[in-house]
PDB file of N, CA and C in Angstrom:
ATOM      1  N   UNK A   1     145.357 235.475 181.310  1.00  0.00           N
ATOM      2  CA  UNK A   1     145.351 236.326 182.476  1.00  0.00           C
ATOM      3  C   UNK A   1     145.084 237.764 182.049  1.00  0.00           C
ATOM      4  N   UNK A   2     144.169 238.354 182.658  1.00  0.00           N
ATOM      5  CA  UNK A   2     143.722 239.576 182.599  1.00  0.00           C
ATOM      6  C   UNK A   2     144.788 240.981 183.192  1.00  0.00           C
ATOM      7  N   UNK A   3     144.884 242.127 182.417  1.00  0.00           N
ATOM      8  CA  UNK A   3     145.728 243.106 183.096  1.00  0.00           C
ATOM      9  C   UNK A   3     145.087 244.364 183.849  1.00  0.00           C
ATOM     10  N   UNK A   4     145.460 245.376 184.435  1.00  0.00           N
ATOM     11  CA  UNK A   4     144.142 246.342 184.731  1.00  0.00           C
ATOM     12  C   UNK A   4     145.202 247.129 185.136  1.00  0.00           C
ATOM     13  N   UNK A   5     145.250 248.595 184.771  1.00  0.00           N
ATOM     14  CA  UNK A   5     145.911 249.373 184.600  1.00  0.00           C
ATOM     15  C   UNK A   5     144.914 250.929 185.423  1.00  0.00           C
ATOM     16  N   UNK A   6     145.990 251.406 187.006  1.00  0.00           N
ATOM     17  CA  UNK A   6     145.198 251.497 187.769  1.00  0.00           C
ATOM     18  C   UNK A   6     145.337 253.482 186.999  1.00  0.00           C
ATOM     19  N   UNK A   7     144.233 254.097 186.480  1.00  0.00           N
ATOM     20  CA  UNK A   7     144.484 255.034 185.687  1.00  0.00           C
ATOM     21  C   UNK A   7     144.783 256.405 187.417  1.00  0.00           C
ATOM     22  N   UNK A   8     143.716 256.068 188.040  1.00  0.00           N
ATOM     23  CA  UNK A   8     143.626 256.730 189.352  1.00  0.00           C
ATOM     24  C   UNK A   8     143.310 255.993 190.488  1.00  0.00           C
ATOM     25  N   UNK A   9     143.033 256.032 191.817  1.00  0.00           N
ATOM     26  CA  UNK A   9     143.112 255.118 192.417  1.00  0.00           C
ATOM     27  C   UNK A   9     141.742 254.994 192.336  1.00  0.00           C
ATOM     28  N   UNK A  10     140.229 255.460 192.536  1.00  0.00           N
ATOM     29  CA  UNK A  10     139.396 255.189 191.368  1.00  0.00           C
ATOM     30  C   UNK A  10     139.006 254.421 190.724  1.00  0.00           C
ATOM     31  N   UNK A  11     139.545 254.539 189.967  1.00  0.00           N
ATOM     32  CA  UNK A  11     139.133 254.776 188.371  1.00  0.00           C
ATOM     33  C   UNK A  11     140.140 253.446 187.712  1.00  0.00           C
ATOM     34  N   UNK A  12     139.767 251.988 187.804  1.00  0.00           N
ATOM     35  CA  UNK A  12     140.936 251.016 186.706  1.00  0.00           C
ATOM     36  C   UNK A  12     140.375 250.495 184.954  1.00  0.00           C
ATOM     37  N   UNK A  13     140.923 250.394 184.318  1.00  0.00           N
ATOM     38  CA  UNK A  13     140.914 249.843 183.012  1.00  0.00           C
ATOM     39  C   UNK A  13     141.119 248.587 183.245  1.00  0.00           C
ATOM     40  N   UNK A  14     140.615 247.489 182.674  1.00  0.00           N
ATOM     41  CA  UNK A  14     141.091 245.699 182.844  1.00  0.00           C
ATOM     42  C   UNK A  14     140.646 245.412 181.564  1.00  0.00           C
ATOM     43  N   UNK A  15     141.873 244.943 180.727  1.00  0.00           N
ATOM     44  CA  UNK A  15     141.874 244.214 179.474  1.00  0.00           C
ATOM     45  C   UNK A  15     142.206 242.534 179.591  1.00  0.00           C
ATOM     46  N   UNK A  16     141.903 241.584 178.703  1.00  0.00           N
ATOM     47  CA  UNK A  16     142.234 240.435 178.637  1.00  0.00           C
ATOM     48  C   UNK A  16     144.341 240.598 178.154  1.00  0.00           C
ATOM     49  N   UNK A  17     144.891 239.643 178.917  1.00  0.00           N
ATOM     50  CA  UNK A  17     146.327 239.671 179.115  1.00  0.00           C
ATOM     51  C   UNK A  17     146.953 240.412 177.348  1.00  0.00           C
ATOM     52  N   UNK A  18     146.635 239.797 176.532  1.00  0.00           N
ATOM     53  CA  UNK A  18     147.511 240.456 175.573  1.00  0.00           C
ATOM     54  C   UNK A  18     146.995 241.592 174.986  1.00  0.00           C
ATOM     55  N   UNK A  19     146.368 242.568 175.087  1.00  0.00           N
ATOM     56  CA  UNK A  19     145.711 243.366 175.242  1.00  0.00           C
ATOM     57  C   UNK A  19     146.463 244.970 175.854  1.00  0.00           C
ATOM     58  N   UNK A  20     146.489 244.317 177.620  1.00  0.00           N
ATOM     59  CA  UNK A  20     147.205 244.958 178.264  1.00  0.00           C
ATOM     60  C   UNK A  20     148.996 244.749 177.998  1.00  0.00           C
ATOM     61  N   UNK A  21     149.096 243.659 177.584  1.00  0.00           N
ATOM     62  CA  UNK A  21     150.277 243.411 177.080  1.00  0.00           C
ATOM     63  C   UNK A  21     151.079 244.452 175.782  1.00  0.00           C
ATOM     64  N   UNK A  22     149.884 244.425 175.033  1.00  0.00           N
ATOM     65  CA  UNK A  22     149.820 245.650 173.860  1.00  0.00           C
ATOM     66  C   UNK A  22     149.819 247.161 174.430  1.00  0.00           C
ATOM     67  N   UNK A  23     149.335 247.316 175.157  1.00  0.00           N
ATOM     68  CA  UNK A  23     148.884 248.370 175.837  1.00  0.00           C
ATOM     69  C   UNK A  23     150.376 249.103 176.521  1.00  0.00           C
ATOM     70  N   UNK A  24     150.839 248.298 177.447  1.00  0.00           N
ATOM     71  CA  UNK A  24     152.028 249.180 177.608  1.00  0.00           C
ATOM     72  C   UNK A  24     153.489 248.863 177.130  1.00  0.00           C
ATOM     73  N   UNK A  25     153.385 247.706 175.964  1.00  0.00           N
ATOM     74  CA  UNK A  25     154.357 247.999 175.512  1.00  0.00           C
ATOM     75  C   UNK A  25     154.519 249.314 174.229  1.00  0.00           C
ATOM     76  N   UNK A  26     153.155 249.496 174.094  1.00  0.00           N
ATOM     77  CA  UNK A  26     153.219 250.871 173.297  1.00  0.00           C
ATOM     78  C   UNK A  26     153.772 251.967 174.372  1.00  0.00           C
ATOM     79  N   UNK A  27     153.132 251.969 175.681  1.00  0.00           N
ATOM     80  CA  UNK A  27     153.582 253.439 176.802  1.00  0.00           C
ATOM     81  C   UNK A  27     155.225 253.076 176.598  1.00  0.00           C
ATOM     82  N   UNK A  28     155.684 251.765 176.883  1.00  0.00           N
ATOM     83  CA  UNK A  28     157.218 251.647 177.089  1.00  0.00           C
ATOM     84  C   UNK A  28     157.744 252.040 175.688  1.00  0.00           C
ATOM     85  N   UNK A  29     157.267 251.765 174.806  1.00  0.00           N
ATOM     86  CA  UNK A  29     158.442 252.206 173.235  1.00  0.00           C
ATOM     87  C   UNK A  29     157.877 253.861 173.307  1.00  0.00           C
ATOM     88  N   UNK A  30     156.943 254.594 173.979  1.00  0.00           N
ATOM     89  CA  UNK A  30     157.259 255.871 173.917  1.00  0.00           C
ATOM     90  C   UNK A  30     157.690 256.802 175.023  1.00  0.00           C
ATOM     91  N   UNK A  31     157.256 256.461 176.070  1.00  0.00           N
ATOM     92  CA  UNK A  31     157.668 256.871 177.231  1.00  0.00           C
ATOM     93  C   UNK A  31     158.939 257.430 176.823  1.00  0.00           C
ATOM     94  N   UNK A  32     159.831 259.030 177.581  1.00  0.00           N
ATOM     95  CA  UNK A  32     160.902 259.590 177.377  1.00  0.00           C
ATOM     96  C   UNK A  32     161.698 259.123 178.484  1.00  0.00           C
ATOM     97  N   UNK A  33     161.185 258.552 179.699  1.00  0.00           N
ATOM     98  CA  UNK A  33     161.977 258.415 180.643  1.00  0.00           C
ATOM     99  C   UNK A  33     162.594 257.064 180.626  1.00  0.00           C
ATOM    100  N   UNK A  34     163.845 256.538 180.632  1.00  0.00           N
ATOM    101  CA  UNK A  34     163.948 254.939 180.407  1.00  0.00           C
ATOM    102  C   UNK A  34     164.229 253.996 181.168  1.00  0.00           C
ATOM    103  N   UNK A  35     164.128 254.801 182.862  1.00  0.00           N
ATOM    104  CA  UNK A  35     163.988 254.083 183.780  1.00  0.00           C
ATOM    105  C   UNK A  35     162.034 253.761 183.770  1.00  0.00           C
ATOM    106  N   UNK A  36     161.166 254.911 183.421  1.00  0.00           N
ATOM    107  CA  UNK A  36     160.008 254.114 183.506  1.00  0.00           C
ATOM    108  C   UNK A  36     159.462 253.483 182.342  1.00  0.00           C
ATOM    109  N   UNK A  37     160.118 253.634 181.083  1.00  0.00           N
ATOM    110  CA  UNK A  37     160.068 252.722 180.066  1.00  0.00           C
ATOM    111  C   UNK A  37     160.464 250.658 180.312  1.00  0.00           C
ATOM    112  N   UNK A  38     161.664 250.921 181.635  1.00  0.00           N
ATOM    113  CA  UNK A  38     162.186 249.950 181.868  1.00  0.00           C
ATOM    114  C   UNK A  38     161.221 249.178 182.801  1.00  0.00           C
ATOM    115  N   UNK A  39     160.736 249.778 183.932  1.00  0.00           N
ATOM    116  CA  UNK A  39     159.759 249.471 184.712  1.00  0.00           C
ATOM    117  C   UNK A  39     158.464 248.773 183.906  1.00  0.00           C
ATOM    118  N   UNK A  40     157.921 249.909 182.896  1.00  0.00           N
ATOM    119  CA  UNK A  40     157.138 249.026 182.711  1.00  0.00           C
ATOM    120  C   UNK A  40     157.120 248.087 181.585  1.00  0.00           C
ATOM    121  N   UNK A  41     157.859 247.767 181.149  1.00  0.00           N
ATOM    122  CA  UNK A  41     158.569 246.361 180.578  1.00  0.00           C
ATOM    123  C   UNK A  41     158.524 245.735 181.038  1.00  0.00           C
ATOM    124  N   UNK A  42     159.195 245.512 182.760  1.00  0.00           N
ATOM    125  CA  UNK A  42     158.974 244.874 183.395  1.00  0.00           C
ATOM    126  C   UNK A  42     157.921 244.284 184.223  1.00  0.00           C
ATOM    127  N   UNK A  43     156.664 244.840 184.076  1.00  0.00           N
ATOM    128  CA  UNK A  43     155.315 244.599 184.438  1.00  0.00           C
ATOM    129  C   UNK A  43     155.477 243.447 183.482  1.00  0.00           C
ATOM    130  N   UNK A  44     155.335 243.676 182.100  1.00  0.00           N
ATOM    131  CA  UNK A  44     154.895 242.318 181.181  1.00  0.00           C
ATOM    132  C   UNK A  44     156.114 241.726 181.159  1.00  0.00           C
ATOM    133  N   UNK A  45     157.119 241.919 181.929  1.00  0.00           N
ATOM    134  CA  UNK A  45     157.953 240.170 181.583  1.00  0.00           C
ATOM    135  C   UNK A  45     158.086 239.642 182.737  1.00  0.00           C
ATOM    136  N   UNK A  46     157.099 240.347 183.843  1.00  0.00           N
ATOM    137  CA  UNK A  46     157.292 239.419 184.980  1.00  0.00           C
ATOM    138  C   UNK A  46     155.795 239.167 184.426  1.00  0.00           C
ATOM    139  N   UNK A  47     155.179 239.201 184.534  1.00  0.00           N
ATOM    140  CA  UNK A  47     153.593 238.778 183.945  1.00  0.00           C
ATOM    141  C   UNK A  47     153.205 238.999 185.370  1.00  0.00           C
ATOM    142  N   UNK A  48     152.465 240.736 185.631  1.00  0.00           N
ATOM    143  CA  UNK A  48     152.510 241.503 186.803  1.00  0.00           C
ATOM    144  C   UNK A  48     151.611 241.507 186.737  1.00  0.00           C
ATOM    145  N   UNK A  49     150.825 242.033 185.315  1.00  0.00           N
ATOM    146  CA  UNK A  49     148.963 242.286 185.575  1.00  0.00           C
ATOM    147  C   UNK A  49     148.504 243.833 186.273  1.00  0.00           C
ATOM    148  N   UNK A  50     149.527 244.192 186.652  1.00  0.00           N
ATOM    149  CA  UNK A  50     149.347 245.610 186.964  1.00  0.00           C
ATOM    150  C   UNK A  50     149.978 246.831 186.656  1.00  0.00           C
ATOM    151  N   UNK A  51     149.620 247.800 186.314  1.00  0.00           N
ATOM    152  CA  UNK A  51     150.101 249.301 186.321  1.00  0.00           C
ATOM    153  C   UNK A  51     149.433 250.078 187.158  1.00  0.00           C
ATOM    154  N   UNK A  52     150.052 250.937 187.803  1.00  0.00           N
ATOM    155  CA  UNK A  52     149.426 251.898 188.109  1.00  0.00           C
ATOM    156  C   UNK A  52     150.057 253.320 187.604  1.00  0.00           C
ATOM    157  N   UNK A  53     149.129 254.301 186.740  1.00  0.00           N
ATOM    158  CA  UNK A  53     149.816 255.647 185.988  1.00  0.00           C
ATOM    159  C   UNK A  53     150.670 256.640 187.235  1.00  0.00           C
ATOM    160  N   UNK A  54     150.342 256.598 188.703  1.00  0.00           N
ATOM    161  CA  UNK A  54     151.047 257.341 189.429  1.00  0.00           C
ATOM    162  C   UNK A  54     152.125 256.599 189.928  1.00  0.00           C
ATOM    163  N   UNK A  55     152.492 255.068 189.201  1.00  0.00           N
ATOM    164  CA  UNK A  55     153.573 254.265 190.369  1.00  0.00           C
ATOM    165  C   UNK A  55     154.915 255.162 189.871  1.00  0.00           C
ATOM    166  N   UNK A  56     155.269 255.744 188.957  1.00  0.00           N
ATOM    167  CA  UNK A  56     156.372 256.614 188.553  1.00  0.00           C
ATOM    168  C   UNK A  56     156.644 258.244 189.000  1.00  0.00           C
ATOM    169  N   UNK A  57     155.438 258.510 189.534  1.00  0.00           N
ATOM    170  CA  UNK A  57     155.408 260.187 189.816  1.00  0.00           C
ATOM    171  C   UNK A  57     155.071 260.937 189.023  1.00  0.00           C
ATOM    172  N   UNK A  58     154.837 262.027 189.524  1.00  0.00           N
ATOM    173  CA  UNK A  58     153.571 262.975 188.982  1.00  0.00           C
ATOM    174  C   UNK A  58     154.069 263.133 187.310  1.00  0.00           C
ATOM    175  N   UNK A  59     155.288 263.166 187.219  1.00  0.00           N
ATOM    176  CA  UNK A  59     155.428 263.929 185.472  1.00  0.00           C
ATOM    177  C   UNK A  59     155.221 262.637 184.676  1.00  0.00           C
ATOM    178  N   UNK A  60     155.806 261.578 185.243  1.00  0.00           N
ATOM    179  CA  UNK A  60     155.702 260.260 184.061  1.00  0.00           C
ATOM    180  C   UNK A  60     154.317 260.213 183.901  1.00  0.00           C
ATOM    181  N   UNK A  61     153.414 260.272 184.614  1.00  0.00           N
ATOM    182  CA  UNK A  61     151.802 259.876 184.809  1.00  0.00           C
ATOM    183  C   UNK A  61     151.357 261.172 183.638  1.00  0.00           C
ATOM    184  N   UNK A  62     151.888 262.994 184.197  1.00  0.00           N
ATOM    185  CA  UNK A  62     151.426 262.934 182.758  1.00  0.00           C
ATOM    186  C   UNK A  62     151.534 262.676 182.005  1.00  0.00           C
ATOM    187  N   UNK A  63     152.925 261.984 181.345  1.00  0.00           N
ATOM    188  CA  UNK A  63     152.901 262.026 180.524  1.00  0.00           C
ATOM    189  C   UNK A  63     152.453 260.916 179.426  1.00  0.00           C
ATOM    190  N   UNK A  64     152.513 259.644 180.258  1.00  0.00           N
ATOM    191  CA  UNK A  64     151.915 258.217 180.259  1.00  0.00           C
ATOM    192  C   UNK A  64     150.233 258.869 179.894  1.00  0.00           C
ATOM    193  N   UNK A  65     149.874 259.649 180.471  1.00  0.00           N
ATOM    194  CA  UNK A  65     147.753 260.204 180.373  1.00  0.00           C
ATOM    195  C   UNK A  65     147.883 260.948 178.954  1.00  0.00           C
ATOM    196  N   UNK A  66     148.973 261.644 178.268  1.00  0.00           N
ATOM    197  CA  UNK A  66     149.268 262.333 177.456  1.00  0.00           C
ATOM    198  C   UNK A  66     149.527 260.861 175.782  1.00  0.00           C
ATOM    199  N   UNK A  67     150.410 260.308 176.394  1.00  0.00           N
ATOM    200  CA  UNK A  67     150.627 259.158 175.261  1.00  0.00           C
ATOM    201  C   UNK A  67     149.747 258.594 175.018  1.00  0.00           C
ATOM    202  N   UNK A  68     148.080 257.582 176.045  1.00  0.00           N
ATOM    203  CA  UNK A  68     147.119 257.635 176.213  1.00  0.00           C
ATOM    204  C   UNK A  68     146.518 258.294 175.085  1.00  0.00           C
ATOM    205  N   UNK A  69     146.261 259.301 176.005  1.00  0.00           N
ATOM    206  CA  UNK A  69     144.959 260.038 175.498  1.00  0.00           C
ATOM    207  C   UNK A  69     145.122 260.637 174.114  1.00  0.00           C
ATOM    208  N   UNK A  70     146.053 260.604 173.663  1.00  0.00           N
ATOM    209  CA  UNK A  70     146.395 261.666 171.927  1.00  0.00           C
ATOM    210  C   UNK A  70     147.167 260.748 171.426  1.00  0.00           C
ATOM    211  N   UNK A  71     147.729 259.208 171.662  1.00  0.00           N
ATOM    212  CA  UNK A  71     148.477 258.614 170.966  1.00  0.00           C
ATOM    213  C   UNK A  71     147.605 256.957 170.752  1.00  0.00           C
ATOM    214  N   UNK A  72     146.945 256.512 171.326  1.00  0.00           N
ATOM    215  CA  UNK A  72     147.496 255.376 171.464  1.00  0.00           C
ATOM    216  C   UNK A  72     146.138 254.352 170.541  1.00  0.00           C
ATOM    217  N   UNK A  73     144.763 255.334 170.580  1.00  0.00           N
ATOM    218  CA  UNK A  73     143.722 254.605 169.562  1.00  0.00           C
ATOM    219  C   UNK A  73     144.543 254.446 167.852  1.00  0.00           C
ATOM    220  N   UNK A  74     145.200 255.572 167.650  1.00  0.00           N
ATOM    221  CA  UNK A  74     145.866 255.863 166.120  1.00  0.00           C
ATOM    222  C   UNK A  74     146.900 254.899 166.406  1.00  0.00           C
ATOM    223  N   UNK A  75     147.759 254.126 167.121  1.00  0.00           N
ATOM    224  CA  UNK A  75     148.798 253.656 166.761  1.00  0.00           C
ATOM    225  C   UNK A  75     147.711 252.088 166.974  1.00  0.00           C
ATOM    226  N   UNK A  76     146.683 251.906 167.651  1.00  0.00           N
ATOM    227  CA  UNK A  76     145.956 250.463 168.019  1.00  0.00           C
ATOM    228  C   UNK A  76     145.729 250.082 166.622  1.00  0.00           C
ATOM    229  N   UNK A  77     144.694 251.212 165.977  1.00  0.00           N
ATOM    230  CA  UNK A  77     144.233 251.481 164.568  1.00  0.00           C
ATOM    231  C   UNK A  77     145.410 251.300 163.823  1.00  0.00           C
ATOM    232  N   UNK A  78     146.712 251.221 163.825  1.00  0.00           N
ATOM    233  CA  UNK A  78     147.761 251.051 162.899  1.00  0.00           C
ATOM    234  C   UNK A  78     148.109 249.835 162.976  1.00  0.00           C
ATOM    235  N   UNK A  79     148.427 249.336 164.145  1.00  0.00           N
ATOM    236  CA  UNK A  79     149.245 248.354 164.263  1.00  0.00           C
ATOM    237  C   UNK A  79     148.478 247.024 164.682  1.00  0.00           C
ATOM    238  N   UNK A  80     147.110 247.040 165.001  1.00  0.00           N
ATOM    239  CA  UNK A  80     146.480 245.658 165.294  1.00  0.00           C
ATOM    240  C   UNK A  80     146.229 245.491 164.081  1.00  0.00           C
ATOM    241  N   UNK A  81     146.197 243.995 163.836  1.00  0.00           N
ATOM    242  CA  UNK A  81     145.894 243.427 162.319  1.00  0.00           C
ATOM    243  C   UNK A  81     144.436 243.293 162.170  1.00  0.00           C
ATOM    244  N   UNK A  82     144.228 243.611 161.161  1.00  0.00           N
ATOM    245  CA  UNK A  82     142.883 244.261 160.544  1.00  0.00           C
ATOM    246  C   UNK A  82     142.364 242.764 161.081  1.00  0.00           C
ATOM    247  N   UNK A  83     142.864 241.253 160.393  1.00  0.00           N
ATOM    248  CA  UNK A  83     142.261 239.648 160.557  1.00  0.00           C
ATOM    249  C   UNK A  83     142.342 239.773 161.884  1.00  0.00           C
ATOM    250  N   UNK A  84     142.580 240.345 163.072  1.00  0.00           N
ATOM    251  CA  UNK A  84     142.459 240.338 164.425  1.00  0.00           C
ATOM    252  C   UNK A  84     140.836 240.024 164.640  1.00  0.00           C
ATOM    253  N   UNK A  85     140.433 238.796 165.121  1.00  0.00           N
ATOM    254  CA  UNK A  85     139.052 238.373 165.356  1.00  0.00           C
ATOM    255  C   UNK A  85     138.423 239.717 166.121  1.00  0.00           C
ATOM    256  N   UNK A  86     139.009 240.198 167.428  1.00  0.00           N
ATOM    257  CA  UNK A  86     138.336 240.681 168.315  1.00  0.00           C
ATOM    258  C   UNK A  86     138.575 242.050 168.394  1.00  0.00           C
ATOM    259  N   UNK A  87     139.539 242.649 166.987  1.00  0.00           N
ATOM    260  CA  UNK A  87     139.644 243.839 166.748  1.00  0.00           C
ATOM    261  C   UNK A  87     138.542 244.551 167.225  1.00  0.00           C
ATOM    262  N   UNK A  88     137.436 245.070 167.062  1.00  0.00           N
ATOM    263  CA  UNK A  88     136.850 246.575 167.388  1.00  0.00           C
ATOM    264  C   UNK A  88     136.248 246.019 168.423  1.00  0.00           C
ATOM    265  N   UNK A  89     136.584 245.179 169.508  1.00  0.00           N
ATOM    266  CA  UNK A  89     136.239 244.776 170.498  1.00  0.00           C
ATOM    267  C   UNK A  89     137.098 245.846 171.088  1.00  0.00           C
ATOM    268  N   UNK A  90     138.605 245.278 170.752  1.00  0.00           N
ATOM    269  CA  UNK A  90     140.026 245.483 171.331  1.00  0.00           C
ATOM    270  C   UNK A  90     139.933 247.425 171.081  1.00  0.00           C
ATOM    271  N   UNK A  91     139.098 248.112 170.142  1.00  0.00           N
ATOM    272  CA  UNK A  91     139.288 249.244 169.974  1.00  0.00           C
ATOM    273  C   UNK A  91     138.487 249.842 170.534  1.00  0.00           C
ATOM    274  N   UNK A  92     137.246 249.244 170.944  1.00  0.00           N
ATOM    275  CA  UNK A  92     136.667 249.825 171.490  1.00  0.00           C
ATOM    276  C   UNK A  92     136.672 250.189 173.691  1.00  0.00           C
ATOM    277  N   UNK A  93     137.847 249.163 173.395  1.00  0.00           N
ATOM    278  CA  UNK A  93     137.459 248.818 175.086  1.00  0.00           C
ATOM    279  C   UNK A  93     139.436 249.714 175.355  1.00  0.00           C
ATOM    280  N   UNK A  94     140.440 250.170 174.467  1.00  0.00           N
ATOM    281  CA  UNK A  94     141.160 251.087 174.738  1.00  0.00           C
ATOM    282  C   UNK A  94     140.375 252.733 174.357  1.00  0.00           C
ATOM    283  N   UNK A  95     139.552 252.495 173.449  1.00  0.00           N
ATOM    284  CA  UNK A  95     138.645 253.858 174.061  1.00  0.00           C
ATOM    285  C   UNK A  95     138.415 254.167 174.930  1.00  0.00           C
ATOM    286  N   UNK A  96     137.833 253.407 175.610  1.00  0.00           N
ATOM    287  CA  UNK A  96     137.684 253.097 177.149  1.00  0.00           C
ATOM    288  C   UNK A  96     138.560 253.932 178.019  1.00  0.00           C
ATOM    289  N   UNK A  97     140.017 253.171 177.608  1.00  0.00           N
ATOM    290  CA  UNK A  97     140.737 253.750 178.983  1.00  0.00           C
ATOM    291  C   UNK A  97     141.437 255.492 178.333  1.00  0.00           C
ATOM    292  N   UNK A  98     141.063 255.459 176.633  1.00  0.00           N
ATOM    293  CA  UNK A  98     141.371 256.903 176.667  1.00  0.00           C
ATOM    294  C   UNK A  98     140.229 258.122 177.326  1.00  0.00           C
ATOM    295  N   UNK A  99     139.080 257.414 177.038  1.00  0.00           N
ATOM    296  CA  UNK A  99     138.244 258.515 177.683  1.00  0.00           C
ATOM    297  C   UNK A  99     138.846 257.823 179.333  1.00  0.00           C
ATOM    298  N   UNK A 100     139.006 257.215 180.160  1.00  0.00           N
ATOM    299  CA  UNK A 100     139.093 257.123 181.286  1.00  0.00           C
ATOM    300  C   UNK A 100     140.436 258.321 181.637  1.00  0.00           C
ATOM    301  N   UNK A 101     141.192 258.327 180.698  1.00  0.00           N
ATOM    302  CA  UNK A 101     142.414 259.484 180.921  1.00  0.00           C
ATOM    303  C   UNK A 101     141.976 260.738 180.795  1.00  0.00           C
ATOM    304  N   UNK A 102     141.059 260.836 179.870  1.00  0.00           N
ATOM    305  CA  UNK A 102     140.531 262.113 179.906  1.00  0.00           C
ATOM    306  C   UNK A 102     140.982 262.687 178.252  1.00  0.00           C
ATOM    307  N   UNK A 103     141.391 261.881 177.415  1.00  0.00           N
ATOM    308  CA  UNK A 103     141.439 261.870 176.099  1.00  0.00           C
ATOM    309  C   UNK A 103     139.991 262.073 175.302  1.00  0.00           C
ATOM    310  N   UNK A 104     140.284 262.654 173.999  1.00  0.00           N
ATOM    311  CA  UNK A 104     139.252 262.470 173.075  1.00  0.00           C
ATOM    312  C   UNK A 104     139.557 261.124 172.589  1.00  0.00           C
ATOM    313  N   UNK A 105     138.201 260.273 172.269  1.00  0.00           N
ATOM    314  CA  UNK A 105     137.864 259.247 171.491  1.00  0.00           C
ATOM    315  C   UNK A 105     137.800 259.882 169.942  1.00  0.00           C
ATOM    316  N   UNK A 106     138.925 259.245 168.716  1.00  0.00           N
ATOM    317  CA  UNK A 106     138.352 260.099 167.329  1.00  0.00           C
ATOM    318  C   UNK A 106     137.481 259.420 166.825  1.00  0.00           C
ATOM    319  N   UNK A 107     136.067 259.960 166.328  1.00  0.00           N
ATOM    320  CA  UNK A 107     134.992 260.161 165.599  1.00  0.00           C
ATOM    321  C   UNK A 107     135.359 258.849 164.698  1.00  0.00           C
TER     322      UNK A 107
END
């Protein structure tokens, strides 16, 4: 099952399920707030398939576009396993949603 993570109403990202699964359990282990750390935990253990960056309000969203956009290719690049078949698939298509935040892609 596929996830899609609504960046603006706009504008969505859609990864294959573990992917997006990866995706915000990185926002949830950094996120400062731990009611929306908790929330979106709960997207992937109800197996929701959705985010949306404004469902928390204006400051979590920045700061969720902030973890995004300056955090989250360097921690993909760390933590996906190099033997990952579909690795620079998988890196190239969270580029994706960092330029969709409005992040730099690094060189």
């Amino acid at each position: 099952m596929a996830g899609t993570i609504a960046v603006t109403p706009q504008v969505r990202w859609s990864a294959a399920g573990w992917l997006f699964d990866w995706t915000l359990g990185f926002l949830a282990e950094r996120v400062t707030d731990p009611k929306v750390a908790a929330g979106i935990k709960e997207v992937v253990s109800e197996n929701l398939g959705w985010l949306g960056l404004e469902d928390f309000g204006p400051g979590a969203a920045r700061e969720l576009r902030t973890l995004i956009g300056e955090h989250l290719l360097t921690a993909a690049e760390q933590e996906l396993p190099a033997e990952l078949t579909s690795r620079s698939q998988a890196l190239n298509l969270l580029g994706e949603l960092v330029s969709d935040v409005g992040g730099v892609k690094p060189a």
